[in-house]
PDB file of N, CA and C in Angstrom:
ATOM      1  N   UNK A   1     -13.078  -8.388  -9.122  1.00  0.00           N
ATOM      2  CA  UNK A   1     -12.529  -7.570  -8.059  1.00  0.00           C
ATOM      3  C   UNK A   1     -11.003  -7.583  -8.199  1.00  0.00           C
ATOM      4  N   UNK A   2     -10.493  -6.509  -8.433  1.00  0.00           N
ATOM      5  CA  UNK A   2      -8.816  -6.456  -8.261  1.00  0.00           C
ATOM      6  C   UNK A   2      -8.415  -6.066  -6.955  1.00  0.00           C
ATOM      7  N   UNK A   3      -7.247  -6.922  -6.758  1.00  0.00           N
ATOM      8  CA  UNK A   3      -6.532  -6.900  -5.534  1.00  0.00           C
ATOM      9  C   UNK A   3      -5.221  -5.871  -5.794  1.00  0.00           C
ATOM     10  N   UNK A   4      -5.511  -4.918  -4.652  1.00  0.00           N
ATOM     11  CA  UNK A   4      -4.743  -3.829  -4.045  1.00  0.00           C
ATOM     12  C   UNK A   4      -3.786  -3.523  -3.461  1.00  0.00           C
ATOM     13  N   UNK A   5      -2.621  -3.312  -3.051  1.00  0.00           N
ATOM     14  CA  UNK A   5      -1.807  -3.300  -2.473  1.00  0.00           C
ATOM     15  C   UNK A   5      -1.486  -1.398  -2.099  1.00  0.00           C
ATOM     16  N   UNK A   6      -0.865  -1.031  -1.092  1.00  0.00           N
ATOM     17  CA  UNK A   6      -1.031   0.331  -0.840  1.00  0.00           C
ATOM     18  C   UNK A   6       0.829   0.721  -0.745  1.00  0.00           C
ATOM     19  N   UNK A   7       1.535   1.217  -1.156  1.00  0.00           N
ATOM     20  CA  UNK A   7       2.981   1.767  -0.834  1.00  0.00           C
ATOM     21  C   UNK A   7       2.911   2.672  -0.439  1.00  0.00           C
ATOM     22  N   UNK A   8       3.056   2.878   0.870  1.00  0.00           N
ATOM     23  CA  UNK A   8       3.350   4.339   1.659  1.00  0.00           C
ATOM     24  C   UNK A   8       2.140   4.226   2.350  1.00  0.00           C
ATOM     25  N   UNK A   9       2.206   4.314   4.081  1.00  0.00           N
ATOM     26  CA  UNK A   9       1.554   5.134   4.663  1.00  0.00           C
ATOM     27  C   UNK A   9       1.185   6.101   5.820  1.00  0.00           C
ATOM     28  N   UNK A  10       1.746   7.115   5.050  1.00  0.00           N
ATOM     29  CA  UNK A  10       2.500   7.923   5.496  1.00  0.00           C
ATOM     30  C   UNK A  10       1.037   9.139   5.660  1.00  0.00           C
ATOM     31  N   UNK A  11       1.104  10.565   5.551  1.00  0.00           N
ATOM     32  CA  UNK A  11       0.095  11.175   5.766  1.00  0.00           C
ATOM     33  C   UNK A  11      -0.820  11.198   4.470  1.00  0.00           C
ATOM     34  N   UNK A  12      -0.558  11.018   3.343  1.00  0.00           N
ATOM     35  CA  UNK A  12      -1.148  11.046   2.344  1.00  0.00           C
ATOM     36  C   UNK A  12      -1.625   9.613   2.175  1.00  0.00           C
ATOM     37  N   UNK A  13      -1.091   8.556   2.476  1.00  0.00           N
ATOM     38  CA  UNK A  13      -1.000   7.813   2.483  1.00  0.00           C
ATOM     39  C   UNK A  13      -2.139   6.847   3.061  1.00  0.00           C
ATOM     40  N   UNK A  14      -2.108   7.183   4.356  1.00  0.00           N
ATOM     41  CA  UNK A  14      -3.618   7.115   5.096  1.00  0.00           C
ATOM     42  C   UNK A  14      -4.853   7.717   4.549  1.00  0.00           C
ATOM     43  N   UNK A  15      -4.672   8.583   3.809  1.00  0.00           N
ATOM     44  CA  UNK A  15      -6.167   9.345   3.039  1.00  0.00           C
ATOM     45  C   UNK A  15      -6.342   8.419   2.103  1.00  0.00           C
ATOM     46  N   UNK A  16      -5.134   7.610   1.436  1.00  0.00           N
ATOM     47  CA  UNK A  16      -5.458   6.218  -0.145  1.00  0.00           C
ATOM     48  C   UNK A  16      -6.307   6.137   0.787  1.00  0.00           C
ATOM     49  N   UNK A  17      -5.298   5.144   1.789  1.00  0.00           N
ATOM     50  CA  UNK A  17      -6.356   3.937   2.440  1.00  0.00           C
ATOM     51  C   UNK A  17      -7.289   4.038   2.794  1.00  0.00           C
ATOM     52  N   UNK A  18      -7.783   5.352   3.166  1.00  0.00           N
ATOM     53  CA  UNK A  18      -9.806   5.001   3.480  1.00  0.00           C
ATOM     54  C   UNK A  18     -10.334   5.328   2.578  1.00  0.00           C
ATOM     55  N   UNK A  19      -9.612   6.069   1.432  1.00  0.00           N
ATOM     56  CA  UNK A  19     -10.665   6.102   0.465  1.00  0.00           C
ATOM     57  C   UNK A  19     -10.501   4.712  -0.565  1.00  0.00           C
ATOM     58  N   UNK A  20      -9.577   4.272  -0.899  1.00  0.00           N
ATOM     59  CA  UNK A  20      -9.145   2.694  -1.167  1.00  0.00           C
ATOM     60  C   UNK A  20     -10.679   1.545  -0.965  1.00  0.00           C
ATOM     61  N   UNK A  21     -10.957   1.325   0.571  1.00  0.00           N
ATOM     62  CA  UNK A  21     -11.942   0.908   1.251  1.00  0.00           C
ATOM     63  C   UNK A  21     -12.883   1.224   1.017  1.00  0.00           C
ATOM     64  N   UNK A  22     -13.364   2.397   0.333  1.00  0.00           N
ATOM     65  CA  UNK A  22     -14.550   2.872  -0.034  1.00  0.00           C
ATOM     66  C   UNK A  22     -15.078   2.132  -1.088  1.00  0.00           C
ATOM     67  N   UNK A  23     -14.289   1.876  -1.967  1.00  0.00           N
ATOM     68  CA  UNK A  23     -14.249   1.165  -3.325  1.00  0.00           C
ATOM     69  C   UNK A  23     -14.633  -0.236  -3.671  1.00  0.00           C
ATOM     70  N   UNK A  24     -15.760  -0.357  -3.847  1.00  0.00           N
ATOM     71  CA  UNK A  24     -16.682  -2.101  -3.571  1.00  0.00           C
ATOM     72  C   UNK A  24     -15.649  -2.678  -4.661  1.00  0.00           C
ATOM     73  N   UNK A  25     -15.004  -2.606  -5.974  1.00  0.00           N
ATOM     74  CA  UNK A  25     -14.252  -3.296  -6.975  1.00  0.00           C
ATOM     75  C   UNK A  25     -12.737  -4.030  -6.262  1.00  0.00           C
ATOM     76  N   UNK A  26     -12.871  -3.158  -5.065  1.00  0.00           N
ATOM     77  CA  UNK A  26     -11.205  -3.506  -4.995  1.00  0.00           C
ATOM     78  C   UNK A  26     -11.322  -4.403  -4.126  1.00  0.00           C
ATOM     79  N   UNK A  27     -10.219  -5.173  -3.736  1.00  0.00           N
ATOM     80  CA  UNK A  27     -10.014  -6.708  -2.737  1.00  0.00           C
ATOM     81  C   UNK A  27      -8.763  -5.781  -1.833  1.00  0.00           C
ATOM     82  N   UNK A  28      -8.571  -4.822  -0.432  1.00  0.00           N
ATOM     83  CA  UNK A  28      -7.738  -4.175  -0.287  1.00  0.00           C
ATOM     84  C   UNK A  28      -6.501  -5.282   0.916  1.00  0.00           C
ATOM     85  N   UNK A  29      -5.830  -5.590  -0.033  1.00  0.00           N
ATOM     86  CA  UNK A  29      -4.839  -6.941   0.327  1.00  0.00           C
ATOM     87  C   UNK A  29      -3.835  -6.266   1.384  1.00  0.00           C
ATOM     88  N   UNK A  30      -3.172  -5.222   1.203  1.00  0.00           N
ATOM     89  CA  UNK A  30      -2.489  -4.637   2.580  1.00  0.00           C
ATOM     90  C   UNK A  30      -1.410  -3.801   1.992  1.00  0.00           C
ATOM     91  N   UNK A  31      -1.103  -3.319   2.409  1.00  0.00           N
ATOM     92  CA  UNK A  31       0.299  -1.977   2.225  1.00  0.00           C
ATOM     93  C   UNK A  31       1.624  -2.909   2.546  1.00  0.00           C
ATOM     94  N   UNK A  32       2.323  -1.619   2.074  1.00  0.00           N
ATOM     95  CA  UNK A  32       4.094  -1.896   2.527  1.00  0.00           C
ATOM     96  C   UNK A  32       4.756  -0.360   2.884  1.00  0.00           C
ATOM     97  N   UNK A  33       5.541  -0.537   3.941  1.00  0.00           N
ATOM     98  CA  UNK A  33       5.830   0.904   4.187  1.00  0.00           C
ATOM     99  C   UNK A  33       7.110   0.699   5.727  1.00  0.00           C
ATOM    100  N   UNK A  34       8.161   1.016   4.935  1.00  0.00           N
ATOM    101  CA  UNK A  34       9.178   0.443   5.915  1.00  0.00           C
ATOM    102  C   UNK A  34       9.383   1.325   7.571  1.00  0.00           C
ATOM    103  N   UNK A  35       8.488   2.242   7.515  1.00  0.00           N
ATOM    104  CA  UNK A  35       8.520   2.966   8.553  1.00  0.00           C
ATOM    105  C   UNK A  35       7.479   2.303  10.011  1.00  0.00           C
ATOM    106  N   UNK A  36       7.915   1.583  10.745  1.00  0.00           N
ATOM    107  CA  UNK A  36       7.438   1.224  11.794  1.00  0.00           C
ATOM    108  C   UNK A  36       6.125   1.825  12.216  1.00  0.00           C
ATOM    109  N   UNK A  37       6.432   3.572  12.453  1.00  0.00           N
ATOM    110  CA  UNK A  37       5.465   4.234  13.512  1.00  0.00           C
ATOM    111  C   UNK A  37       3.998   4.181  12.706  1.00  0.00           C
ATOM    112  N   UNK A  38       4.241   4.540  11.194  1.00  0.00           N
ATOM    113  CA  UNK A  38       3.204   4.748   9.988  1.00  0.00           C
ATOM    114  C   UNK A  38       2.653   3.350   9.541  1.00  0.00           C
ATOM    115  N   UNK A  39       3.003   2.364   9.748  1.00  0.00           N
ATOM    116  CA  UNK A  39       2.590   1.182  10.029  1.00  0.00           C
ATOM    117  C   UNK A  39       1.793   0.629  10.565  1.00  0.00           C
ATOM    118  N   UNK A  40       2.541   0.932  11.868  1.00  0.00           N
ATOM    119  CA  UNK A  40       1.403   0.898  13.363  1.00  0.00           C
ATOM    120  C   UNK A  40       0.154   1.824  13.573  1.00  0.00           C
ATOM    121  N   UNK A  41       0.189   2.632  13.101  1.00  0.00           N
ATOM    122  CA  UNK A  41      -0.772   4.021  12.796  1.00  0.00           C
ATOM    123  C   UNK A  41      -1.830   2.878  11.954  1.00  0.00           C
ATOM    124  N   UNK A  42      -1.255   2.595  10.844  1.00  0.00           N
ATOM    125  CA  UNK A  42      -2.153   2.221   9.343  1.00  0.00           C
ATOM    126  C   UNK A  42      -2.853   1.082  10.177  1.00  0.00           C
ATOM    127  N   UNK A  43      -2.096  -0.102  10.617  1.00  0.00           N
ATOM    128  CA  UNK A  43      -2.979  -1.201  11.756  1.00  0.00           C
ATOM    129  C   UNK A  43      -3.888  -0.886  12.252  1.00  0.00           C
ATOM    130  N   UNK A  44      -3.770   0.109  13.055  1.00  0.00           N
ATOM    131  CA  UNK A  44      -4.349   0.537  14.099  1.00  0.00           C
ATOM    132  C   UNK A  44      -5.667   1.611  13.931  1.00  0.00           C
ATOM    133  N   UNK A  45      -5.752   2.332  13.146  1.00  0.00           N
ATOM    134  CA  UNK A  45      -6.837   2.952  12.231  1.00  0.00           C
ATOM    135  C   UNK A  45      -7.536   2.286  11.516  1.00  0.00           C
ATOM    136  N   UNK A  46      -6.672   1.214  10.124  1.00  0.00           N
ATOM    137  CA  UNK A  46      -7.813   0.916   9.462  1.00  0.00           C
ATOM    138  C   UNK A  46      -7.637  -0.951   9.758  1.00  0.00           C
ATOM    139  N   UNK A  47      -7.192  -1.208  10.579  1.00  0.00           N
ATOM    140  CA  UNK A  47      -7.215  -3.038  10.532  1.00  0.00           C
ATOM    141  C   UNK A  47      -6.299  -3.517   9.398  1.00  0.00           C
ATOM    142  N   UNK A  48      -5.739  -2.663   8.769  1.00  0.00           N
ATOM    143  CA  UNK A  48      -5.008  -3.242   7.245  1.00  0.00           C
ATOM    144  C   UNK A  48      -3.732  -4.659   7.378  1.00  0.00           C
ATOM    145  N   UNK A  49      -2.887  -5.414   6.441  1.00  0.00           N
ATOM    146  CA  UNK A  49      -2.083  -6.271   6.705  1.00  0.00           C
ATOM    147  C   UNK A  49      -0.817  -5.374   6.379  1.00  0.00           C
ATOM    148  N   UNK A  50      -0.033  -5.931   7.263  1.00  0.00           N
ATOM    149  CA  UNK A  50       1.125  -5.200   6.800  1.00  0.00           C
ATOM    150  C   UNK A  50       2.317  -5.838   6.327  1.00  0.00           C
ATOM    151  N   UNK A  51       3.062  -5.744   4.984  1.00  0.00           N
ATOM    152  CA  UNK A  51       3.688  -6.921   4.485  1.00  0.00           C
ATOM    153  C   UNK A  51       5.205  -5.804   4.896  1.00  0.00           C
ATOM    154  N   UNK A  52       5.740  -7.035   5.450  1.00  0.00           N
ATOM    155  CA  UNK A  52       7.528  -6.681   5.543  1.00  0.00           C
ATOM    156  C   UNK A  52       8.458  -6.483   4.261  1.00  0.00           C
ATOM    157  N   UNK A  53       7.877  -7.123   3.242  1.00  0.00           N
ATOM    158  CA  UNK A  53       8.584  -7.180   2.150  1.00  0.00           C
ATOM    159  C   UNK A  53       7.900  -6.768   0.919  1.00  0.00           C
ATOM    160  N   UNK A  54       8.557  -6.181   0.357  1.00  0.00           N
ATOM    161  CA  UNK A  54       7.774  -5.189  -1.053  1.00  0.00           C
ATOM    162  C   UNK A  54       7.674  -6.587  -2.017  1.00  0.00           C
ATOM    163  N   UNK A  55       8.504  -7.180  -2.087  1.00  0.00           N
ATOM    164  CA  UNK A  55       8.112  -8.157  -3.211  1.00  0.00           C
ATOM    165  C   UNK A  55       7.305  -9.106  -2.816  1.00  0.00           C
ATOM    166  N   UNK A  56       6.904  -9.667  -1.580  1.00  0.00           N
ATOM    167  CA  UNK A  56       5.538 -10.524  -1.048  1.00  0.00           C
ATOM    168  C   UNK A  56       4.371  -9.383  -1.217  1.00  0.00           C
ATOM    169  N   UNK A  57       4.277  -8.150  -1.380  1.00  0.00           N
ATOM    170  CA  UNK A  57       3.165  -7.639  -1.554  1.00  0.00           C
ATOM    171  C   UNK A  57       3.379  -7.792  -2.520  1.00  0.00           C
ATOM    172  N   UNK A  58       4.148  -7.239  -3.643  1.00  0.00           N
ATOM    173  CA  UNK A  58       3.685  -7.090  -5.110  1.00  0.00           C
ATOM    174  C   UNK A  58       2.654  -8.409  -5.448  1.00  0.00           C
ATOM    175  N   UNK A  59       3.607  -9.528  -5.645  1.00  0.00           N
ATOM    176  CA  UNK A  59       3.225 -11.409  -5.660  1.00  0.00           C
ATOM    177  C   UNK A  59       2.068 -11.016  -5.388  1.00  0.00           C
ATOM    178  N   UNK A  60       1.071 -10.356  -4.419  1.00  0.00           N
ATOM    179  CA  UNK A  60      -0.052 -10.338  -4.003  1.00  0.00           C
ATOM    180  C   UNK A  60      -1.275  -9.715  -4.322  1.00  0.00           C
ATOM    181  N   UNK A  61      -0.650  -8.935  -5.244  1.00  0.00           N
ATOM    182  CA  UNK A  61      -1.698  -7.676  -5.786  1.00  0.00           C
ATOM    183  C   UNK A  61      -1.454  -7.512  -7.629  1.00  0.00           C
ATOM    184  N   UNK A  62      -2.888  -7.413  -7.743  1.00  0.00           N
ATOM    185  CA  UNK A  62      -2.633  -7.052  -9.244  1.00  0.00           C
ATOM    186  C   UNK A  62      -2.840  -5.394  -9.355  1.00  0.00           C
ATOM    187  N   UNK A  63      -2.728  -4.568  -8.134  1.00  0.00           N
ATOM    188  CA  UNK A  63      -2.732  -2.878  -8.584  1.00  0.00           C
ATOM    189  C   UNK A  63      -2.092  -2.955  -7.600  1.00  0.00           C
ATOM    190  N   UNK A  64      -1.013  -1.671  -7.732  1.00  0.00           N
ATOM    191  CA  UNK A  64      -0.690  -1.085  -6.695  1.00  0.00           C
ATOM    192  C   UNK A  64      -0.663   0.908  -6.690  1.00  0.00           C
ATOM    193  N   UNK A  65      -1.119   1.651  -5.304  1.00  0.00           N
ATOM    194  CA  UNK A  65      -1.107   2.822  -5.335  1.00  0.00           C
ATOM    195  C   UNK A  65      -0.221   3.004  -4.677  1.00  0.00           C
ATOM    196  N   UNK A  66       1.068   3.817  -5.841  1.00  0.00           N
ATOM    197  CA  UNK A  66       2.039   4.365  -4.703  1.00  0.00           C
ATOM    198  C   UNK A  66       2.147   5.976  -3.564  1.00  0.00           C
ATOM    199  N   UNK A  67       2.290   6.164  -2.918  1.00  0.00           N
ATOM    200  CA  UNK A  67       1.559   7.019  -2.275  1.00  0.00           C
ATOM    201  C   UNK A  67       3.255   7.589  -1.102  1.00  0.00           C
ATOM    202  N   UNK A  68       4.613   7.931  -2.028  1.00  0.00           N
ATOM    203  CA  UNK A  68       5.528   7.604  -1.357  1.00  0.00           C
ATOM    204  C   UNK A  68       6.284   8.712  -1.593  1.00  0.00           C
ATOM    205  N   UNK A  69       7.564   9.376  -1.295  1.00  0.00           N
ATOM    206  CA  UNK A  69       7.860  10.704  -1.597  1.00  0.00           C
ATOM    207  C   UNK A  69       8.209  10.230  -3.215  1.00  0.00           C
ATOM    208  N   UNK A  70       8.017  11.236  -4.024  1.00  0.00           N
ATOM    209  CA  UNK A  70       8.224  11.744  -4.813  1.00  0.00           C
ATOM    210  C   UNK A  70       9.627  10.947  -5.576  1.00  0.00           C
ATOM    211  N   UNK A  71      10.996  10.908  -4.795  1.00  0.00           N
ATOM    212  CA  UNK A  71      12.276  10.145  -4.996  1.00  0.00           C
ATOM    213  C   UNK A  71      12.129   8.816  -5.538  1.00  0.00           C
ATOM    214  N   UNK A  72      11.413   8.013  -4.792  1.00  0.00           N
ATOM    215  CA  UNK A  72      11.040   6.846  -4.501  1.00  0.00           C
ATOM    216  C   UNK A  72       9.849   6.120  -5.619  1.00  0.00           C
ATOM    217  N   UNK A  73       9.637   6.857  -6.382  1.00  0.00           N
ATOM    218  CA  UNK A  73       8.016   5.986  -7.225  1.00  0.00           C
ATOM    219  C   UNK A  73       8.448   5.535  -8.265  1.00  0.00           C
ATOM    220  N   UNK A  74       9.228   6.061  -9.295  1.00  0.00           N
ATOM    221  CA  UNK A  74      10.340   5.210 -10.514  1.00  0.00           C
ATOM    222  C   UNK A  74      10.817   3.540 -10.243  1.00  0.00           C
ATOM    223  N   UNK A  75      11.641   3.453  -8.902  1.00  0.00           N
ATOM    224  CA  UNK A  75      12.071   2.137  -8.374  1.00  0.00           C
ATOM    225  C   UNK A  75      11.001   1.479  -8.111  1.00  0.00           C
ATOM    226  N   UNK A  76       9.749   2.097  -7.199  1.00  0.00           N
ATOM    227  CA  UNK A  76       9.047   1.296  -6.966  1.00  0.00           C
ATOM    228  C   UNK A  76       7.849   0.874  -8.086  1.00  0.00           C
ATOM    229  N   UNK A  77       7.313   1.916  -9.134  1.00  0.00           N
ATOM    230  CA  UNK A  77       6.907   1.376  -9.708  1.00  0.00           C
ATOM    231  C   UNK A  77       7.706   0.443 -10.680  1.00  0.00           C
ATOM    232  N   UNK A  78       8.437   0.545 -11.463  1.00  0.00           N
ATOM    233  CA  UNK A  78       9.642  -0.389 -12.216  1.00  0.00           C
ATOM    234  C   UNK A  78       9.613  -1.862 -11.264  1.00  0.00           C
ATOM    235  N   UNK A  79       9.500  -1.789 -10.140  1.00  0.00           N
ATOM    236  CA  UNK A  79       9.820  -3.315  -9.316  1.00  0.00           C
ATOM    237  C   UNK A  79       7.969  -4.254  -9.299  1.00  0.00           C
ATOM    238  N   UNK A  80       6.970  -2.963  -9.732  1.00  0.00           N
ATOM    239  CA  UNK A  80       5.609  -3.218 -10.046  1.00  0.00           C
ATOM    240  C   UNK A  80       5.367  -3.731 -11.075  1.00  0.00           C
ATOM    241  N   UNK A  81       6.106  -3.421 -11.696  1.00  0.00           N
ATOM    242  CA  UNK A  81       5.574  -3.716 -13.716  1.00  0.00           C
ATOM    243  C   UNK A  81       6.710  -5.137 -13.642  1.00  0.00           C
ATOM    244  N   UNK A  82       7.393  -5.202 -13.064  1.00  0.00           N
ATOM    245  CA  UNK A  82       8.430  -6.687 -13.437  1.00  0.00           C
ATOM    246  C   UNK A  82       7.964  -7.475 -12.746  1.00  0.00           C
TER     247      UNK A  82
END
């Protein structure tokens, strides 16, 4: 079983995550997503953990789906692979 981690969840973001859950292989360890309201949303819909810090999730997951604007997926994947 590989452990999951989710970046972004935002409106697209929320569609990973239940389909994420669907997935008997995966261990779904919790998201990161610095936006408070989309956070509380993601809690509150699917029960998920929510890590404050991108690098305590990474440490935590051997996949991650980034799911984040477009600007943003270079840095974050690059901070994935190191």
């Amino acid at each position: 079983m590989l452990k999951i981690g989710l970046l972004g969840v935002g409106h697209l973001g929320k569609i990973h995550a239940k389909c994420i859950q669907m997935v008997e292989q995966y261990d779904f360890v919790g998201f990161y997503d610095p936006s408070d309201a989309d956070a509380n949303k993601a809690i509150e819909t699917f029960g998920l953990r929510r890590f404050e810090d991108l690098g305590e999730m990474l440490d935590a997951v051997e996949v991650v789906d980034i799911v984040t604007p477009t600007i943003t997926h270079y840095r974050l994947a690059k901070s994935a692979l190191e």
